[in-house]
N, C-alpha and C. Protein backbone atom coordinates (compact mmCIF):
# COMPACT_ATOMS: atom_id res chain seq x y z
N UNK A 1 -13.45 11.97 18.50
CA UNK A 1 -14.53 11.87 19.46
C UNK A 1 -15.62 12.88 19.16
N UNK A 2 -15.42 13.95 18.00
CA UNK A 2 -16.17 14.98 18.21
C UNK A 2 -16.85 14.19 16.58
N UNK A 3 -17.06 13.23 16.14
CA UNK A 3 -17.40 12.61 15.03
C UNK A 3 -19.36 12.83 15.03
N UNK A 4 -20.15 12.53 14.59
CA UNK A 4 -21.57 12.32 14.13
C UNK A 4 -21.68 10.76 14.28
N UNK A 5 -20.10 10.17 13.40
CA UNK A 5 -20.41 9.26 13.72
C UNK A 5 -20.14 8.52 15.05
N UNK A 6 -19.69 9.14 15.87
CA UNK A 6 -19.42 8.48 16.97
C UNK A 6 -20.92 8.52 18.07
N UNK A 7 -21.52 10.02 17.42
CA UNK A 7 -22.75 9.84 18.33
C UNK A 7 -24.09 8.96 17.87
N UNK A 8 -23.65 8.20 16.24
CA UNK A 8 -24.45 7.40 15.81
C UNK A 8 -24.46 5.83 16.24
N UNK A 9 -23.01 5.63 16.35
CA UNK A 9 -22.23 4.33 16.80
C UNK A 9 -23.26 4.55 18.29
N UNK A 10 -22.85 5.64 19.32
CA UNK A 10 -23.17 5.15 20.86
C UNK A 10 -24.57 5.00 21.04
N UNK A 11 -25.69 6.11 19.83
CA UNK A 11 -27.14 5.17 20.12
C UNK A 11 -27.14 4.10 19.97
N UNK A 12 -26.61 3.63 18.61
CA UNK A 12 -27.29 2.55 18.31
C UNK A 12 -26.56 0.95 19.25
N UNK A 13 -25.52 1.28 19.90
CA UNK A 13 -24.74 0.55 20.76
C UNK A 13 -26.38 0.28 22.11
N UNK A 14 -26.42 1.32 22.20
CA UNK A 14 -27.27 1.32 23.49
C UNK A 14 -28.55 0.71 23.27
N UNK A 15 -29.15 0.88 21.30
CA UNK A 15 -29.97 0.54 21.47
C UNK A 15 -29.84 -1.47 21.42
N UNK A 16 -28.94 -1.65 21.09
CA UNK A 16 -28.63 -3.11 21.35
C UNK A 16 -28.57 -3.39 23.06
N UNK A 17 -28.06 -2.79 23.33
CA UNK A 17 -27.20 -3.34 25.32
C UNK A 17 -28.76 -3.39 26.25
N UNK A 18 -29.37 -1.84 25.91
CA UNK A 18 -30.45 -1.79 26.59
C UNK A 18 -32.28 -2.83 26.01
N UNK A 19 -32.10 -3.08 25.27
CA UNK A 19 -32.76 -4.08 25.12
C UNK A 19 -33.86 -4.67 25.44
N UNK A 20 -34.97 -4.67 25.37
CA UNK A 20 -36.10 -5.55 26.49
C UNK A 20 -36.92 -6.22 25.57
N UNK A 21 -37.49 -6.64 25.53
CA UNK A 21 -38.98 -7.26 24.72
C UNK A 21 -40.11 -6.64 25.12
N UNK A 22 -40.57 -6.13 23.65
CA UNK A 22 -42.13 -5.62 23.60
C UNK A 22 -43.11 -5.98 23.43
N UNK A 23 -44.54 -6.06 24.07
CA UNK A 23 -45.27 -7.00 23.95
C UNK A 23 -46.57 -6.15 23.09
N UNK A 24 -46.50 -4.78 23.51
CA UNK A 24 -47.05 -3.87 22.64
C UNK A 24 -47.11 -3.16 21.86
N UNK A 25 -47.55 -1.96 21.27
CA UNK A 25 -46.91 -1.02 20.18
C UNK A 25 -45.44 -0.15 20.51
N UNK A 26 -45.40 0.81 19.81
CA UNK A 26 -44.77 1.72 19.82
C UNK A 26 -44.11 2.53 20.58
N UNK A 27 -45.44 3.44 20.69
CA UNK A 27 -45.86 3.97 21.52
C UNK A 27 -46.38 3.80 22.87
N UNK A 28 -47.04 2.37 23.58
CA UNK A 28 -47.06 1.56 24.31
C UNK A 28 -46.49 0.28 24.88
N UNK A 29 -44.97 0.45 24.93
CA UNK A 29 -44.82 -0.38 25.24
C UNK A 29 -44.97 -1.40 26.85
N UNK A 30 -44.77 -2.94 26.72
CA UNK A 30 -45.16 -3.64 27.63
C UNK A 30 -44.36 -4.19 28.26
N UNK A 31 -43.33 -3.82 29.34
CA UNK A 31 -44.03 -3.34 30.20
C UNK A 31 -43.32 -1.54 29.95
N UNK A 32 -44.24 -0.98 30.94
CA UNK A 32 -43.87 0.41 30.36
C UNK A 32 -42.30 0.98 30.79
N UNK A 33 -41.90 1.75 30.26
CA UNK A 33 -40.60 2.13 30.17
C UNK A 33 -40.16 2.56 31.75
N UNK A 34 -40.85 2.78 32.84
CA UNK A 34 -40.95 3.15 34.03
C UNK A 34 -40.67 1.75 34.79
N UNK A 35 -40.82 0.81 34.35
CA UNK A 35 -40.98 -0.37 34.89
C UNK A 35 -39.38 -1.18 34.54
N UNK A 36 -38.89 -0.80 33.67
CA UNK A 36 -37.25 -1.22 33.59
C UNK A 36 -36.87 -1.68 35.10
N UNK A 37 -36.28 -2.90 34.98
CA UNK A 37 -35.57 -3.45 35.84
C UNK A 37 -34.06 -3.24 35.80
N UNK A 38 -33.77 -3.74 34.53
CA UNK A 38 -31.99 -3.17 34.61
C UNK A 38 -32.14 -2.73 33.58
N UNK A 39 -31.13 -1.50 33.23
CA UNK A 39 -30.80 -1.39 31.77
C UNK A 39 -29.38 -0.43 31.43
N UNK A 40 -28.58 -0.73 30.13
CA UNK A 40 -27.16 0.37 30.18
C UNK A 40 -28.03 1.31 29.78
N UNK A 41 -27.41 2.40 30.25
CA UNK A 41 -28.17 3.66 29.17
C UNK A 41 -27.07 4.67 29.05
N UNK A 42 -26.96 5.08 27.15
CA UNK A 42 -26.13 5.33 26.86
C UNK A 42 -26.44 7.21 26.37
N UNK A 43 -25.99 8.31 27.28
CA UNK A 43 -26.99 9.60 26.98
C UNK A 43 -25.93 10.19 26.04
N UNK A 44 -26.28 11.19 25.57
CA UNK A 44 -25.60 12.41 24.56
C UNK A 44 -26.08 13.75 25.01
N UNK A 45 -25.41 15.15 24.95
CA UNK A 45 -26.44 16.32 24.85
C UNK A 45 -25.94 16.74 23.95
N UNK A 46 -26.80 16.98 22.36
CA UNK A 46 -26.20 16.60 20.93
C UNK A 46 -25.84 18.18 20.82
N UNK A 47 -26.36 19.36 21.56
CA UNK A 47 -26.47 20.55 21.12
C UNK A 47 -24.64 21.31 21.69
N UNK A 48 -23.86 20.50 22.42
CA UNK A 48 -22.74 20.31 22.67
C UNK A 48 -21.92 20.23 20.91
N UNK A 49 -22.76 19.52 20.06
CA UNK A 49 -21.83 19.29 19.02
C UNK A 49 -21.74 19.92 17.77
N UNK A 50 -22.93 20.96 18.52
CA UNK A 50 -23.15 21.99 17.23
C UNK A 50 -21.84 23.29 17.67
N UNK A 51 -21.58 23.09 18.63
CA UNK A 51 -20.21 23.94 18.99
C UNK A 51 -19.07 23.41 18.97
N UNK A 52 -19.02 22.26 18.56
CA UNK A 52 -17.72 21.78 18.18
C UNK A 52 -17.12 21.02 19.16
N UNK A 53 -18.00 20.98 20.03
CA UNK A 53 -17.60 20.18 21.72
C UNK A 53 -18.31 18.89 21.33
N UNK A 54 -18.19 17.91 22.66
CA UNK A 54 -18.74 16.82 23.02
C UNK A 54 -19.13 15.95 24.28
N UNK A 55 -20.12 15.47 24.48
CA UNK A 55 -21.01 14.97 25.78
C UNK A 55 -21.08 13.02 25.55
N UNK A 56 -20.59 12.50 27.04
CA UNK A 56 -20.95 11.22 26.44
C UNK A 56 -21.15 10.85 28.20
N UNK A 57 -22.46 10.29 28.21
CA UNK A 57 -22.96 9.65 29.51
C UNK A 57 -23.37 8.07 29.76
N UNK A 58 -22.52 7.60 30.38
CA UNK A 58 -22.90 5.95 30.31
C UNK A 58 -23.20 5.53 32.15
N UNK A 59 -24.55 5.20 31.84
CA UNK A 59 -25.50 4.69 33.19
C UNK A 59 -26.09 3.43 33.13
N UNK A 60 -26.56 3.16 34.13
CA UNK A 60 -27.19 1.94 34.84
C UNK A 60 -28.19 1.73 35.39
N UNK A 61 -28.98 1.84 35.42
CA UNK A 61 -30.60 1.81 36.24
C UNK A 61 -30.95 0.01 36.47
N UNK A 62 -30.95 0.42 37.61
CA UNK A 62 -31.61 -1.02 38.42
C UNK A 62 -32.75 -0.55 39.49
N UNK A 63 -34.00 -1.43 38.97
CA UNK A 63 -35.16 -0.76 39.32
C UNK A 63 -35.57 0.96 39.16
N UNK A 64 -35.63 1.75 40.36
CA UNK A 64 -35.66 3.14 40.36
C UNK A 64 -34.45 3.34 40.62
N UNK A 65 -33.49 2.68 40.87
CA UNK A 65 -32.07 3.87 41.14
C UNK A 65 -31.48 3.93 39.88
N UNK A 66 -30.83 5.05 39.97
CA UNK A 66 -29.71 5.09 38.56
C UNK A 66 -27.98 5.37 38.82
N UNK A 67 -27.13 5.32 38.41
CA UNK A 67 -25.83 5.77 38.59
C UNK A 67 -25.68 6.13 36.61
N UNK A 68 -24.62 7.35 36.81
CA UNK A 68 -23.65 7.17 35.42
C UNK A 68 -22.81 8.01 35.85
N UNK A 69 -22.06 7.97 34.90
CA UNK A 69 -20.55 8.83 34.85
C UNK A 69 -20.56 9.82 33.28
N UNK A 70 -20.33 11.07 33.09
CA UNK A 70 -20.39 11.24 31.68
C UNK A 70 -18.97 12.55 31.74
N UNK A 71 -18.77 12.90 30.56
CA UNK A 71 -17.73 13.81 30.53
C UNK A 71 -18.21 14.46 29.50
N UNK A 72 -17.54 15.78 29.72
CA UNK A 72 -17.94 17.23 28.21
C UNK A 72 -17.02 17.86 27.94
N UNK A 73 -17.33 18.15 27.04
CA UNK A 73 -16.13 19.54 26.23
C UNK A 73 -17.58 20.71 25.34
N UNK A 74 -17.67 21.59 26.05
CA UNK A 74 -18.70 21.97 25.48
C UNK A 74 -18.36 23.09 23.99
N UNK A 75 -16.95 23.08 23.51
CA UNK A 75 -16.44 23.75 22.98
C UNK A 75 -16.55 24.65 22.63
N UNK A 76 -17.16 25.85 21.87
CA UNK A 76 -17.26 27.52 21.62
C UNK A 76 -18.29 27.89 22.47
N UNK A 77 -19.25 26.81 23.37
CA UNK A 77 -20.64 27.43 23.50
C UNK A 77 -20.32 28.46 24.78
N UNK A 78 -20.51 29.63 24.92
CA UNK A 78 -19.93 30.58 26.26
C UNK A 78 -21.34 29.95 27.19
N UNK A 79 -21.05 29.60 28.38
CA UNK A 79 -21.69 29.64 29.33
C UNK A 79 -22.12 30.23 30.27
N UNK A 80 -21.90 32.15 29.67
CA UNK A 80 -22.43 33.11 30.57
C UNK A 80 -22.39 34.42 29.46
N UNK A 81 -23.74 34.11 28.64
CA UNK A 81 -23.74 35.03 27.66
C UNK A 81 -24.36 36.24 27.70
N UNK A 82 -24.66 36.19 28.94
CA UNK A 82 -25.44 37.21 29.67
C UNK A 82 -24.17 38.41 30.45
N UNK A 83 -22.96 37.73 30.29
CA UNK A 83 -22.17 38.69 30.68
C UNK A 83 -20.84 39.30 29.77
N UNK A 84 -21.01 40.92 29.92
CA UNK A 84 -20.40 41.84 28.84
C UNK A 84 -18.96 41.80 28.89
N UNK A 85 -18.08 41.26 30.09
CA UNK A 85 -17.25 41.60 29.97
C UNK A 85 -15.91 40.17 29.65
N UNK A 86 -16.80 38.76 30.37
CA UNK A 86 -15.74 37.74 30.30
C UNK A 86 -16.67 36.58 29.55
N UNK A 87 -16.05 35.71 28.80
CA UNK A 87 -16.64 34.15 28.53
C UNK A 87 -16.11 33.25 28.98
N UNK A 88 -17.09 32.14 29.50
CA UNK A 88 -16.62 30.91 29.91
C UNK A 88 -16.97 30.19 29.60
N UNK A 89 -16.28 29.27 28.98
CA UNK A 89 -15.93 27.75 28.50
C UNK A 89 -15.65 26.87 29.29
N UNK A 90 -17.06 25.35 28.94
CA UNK A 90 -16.56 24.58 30.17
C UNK A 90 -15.42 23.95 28.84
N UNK A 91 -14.50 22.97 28.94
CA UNK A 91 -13.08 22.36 28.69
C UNK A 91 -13.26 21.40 28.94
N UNK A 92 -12.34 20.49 28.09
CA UNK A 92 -12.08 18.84 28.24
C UNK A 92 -11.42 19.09 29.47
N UNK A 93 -11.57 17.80 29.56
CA UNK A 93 -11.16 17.45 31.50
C UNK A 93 -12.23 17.67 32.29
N UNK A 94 -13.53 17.87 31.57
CA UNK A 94 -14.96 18.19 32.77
C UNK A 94 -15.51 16.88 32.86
N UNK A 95 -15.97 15.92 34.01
CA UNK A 95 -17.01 14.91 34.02
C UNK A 95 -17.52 14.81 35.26
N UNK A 96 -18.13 14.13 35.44
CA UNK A 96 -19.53 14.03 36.57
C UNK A 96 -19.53 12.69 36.74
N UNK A 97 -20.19 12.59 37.82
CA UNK A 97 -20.82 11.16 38.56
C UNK A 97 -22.06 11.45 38.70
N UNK A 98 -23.13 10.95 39.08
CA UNK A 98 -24.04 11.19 39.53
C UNK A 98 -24.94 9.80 39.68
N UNK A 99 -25.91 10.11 40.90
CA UNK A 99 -26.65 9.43 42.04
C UNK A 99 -28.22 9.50 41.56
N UNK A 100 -29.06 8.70 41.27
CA UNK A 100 -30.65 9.28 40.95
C UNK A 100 -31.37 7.53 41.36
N UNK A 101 -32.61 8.92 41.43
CA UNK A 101 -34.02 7.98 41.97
C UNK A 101 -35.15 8.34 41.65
N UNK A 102 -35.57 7.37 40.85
CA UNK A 102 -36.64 7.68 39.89
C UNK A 102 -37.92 7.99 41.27
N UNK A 103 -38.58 8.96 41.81
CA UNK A 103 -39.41 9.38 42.57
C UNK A 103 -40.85 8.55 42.00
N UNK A 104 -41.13 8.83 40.48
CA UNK A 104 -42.78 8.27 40.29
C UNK A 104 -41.98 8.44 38.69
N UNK A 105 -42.63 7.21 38.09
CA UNK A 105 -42.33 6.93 36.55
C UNK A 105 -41.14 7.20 36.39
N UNK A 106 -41.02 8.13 35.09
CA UNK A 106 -39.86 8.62 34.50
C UNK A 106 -39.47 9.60 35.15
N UNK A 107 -39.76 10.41 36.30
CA UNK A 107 -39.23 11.61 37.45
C UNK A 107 -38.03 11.13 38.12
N UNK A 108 -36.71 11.25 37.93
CA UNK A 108 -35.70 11.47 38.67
C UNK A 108 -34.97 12.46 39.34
N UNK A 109 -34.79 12.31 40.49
CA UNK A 109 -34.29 13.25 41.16
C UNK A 109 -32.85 12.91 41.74
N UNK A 110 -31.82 13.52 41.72
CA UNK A 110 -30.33 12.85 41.81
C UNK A 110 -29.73 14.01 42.43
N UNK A 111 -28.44 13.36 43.07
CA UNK A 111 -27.18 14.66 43.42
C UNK A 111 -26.02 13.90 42.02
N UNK A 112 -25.04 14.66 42.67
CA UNK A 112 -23.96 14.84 41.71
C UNK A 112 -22.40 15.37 42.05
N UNK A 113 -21.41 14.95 41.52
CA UNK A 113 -20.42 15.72 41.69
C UNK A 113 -19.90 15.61 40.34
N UNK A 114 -19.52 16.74 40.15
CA UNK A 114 -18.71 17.58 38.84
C UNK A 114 -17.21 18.00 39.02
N UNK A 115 -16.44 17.69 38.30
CA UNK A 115 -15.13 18.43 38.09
C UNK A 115 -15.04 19.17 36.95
N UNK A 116 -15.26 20.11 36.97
CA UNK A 116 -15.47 21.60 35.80
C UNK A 116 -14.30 22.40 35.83
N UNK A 117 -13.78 22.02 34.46
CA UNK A 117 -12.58 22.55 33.73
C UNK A 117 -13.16 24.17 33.03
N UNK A 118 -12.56 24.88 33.53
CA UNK A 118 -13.27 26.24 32.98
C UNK A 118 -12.34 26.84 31.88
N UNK A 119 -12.21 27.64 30.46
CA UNK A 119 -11.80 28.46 30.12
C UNK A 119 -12.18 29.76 30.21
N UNK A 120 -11.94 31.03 30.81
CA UNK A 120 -12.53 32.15 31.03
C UNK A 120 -11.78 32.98 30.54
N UNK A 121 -12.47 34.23 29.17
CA UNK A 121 -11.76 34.90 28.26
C UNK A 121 -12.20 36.03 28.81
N UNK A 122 -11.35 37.07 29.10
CA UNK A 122 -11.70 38.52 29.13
C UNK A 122 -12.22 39.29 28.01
N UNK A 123 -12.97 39.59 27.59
CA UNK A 123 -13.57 40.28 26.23
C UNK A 123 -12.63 41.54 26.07
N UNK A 124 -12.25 42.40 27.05
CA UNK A 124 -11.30 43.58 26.90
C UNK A 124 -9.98 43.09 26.27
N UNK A 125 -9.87 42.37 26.70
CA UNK A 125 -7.29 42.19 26.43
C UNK A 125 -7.63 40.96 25.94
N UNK A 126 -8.69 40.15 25.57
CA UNK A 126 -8.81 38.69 25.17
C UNK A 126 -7.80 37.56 25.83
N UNK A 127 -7.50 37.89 26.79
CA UNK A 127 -6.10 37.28 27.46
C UNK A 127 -7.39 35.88 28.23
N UNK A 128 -7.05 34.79 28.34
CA UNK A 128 -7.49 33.17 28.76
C UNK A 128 -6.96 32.90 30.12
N UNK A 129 -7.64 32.46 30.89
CA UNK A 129 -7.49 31.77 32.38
C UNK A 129 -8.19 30.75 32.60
N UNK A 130 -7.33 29.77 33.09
CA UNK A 130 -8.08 28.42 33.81
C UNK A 130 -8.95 28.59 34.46
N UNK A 131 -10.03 27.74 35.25
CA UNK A 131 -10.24 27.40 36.55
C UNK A 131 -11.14 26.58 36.53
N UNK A 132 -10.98 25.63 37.91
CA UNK A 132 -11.07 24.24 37.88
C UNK A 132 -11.87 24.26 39.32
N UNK A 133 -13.17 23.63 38.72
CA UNK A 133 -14.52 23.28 40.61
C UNK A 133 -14.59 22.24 40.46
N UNK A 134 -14.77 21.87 41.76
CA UNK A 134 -15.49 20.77 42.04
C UNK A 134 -16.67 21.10 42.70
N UNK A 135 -17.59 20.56 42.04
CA UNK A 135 -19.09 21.32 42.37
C UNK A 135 -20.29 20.25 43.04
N UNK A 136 -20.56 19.97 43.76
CA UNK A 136 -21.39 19.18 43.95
C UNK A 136 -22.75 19.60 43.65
N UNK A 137 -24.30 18.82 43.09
CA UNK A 137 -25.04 19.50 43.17
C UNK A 137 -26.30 18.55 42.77
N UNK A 138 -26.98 19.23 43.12
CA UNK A 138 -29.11 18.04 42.91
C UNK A 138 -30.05 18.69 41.48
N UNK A 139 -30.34 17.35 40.77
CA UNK A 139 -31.14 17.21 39.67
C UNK A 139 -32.49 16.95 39.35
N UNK A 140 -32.86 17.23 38.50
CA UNK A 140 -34.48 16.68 38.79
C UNK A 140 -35.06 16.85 36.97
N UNK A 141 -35.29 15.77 36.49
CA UNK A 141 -35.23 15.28 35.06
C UNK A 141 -36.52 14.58 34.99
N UNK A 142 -37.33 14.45 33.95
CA UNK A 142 -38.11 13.21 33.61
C UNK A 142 -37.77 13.19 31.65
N UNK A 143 -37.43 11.60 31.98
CA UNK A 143 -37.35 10.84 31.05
C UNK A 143 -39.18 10.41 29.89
N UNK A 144 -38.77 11.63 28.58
CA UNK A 144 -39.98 11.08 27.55
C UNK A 144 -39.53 10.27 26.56
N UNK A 145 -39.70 8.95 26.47
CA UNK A 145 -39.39 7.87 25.68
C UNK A 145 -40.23 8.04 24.15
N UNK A 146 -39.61 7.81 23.43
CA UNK A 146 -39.81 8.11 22.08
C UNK A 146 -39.45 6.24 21.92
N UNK A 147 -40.59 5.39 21.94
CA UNK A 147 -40.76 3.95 21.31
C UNK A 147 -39.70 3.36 22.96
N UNK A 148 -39.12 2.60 22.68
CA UNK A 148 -38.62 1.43 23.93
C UNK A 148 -37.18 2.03 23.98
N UNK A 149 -36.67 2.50 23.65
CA UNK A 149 -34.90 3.04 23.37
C UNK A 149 -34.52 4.33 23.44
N UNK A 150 -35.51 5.08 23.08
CA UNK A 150 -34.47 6.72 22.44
C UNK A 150 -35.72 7.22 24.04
N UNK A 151 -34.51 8.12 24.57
CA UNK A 151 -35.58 9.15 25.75
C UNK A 151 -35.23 10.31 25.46
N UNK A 152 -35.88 11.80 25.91
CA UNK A 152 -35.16 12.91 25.71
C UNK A 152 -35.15 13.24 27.11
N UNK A 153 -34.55 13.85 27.90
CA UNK A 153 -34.43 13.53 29.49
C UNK A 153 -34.04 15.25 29.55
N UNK A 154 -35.24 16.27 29.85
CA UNK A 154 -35.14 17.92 30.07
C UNK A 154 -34.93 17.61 31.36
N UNK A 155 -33.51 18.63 32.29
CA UNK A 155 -33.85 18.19 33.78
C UNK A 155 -32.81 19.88 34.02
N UNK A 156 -32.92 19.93 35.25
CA UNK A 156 -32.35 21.11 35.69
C UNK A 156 -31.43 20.81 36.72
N UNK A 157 -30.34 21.69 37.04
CA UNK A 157 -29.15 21.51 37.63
C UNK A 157 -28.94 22.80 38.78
N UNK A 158 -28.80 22.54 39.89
CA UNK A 158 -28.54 23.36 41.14
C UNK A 158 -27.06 22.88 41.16
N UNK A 159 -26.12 24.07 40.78
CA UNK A 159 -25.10 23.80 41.41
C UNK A 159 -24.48 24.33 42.62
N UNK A 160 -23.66 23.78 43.62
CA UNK A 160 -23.64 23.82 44.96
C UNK A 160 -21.76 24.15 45.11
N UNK A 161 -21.58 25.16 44.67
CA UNK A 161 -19.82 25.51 44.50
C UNK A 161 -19.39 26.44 45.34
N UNK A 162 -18.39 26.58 45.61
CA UNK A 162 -17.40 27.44 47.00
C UNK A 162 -17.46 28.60 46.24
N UNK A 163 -17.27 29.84 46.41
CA UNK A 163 -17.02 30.89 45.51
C UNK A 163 -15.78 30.76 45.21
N UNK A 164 -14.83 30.78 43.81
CA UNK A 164 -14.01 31.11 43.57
C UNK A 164 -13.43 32.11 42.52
N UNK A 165 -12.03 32.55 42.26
CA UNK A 165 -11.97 33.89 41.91
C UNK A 165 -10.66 33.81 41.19
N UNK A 166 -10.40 34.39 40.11
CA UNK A 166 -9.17 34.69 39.19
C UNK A 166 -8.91 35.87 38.80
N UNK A 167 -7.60 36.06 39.09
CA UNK A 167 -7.50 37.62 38.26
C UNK A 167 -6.74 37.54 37.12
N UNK A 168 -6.62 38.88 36.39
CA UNK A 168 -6.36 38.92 34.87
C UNK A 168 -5.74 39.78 35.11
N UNK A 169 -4.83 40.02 33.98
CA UNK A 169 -3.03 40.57 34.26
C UNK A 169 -3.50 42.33 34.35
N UNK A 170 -4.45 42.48 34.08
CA UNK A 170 -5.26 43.77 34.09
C UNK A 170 -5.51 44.21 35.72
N UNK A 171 -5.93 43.28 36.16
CA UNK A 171 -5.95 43.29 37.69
C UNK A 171 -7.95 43.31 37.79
N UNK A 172 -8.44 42.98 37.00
CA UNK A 172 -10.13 42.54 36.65
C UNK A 172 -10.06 41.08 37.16
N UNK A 173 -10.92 41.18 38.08
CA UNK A 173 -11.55 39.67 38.45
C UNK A 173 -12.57 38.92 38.54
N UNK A 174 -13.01 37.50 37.94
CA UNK A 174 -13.71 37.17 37.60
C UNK A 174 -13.89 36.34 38.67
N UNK A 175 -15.12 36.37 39.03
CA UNK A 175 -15.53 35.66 39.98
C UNK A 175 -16.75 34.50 39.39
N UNK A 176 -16.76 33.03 40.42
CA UNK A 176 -17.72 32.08 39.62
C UNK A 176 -18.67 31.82 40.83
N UNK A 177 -19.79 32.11 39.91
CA UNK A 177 -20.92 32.41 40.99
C UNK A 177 -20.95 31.15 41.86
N UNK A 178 -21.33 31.19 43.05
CA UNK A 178 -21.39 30.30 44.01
C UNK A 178 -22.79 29.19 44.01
N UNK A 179 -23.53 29.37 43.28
CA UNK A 179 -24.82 28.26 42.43
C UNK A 179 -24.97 29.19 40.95
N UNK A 180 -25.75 28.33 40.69
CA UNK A 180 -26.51 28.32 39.15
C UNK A 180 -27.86 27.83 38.95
């Protein structure tokens, strides 16, 4: 699953499923990409695979609403590199749902729920601990289409989590911040 080619197979899958007829260029297409009535859409976040992890998101857009489901393994990338003493790794077993509505054009705005598989390494005793959220939380993305098929979709993530807390055989505890 962590293949190149697997993330070559799922564009080009998508670029078959999602599909429309163009009546204009390229760069213009007719009708414009905002205007999709139905379509699968098949996402990646490729920078997941430069760490040895992997991202795979499969959605639905009818009119402005959207639904998908996707799952990650973000593998070596630490997700709190800003801190000296522990790393965390999100882990297979992480995926999401999520809810969106395209507001104006390509602007979506969505909630979400996450089940986030954590690995958290103490940098002192290197000793590993689980921990596992369920996070609910609201998005806000716009989709830039590169021709009728490929989008790059920059969006930001509020996450909305209980505080929770692990200790290490040291008796050091790591706590996971309660948003992001």
């Amino acid at each position: 699953m962590k293949s190149p080619l697997l993330v070559v197979t799922l564009l080009l899958l998508s670029l078959r499923v999602a599909g429309q007829a163009t009546k204009n260029s390229f760069l213009n297409p007719s009708p414009a990409n905002y205007q999709v009535a139905k379509a699968i859409e098949v996402e990646a976040v490729p920078f997941v695979y430069l760490s040895g992890g992997y991202h795979v998101s499969i959605g639905y857009r009818y009119n402005r609403l959207r639904f998908r489901a996707s799952i990650i393994d973000a593998g070596s990338y630490n997700s709190q590199p800003g801190n000296a003493d522990f790393k965390r790794f999100e882990s297979s077993g992480s995926f999401g749902i999520f809810a969106g509505y395209f507001v104006w054009k390509n602007l979506e705005t969505y909630g979400f729920v996450d089940r986030q598989v954590f690995t958290v390494k103490q940098n002192a005793t290197d000793e590993s601990r689980s921990l596992n959220a369920v996070t609910p939380g609201l998005g806000i993305g716009y989709q830039f289409f590169i021709g009728r098929y490929v989008y790059i979709q920059p969006a930001l993530h509020l996450y909305l989590r209980s505080s929770q807390e692990i200790r290490f055989g040291n008796g050091n505890n790591y706590s996971l911040a309660t948003s992001e």
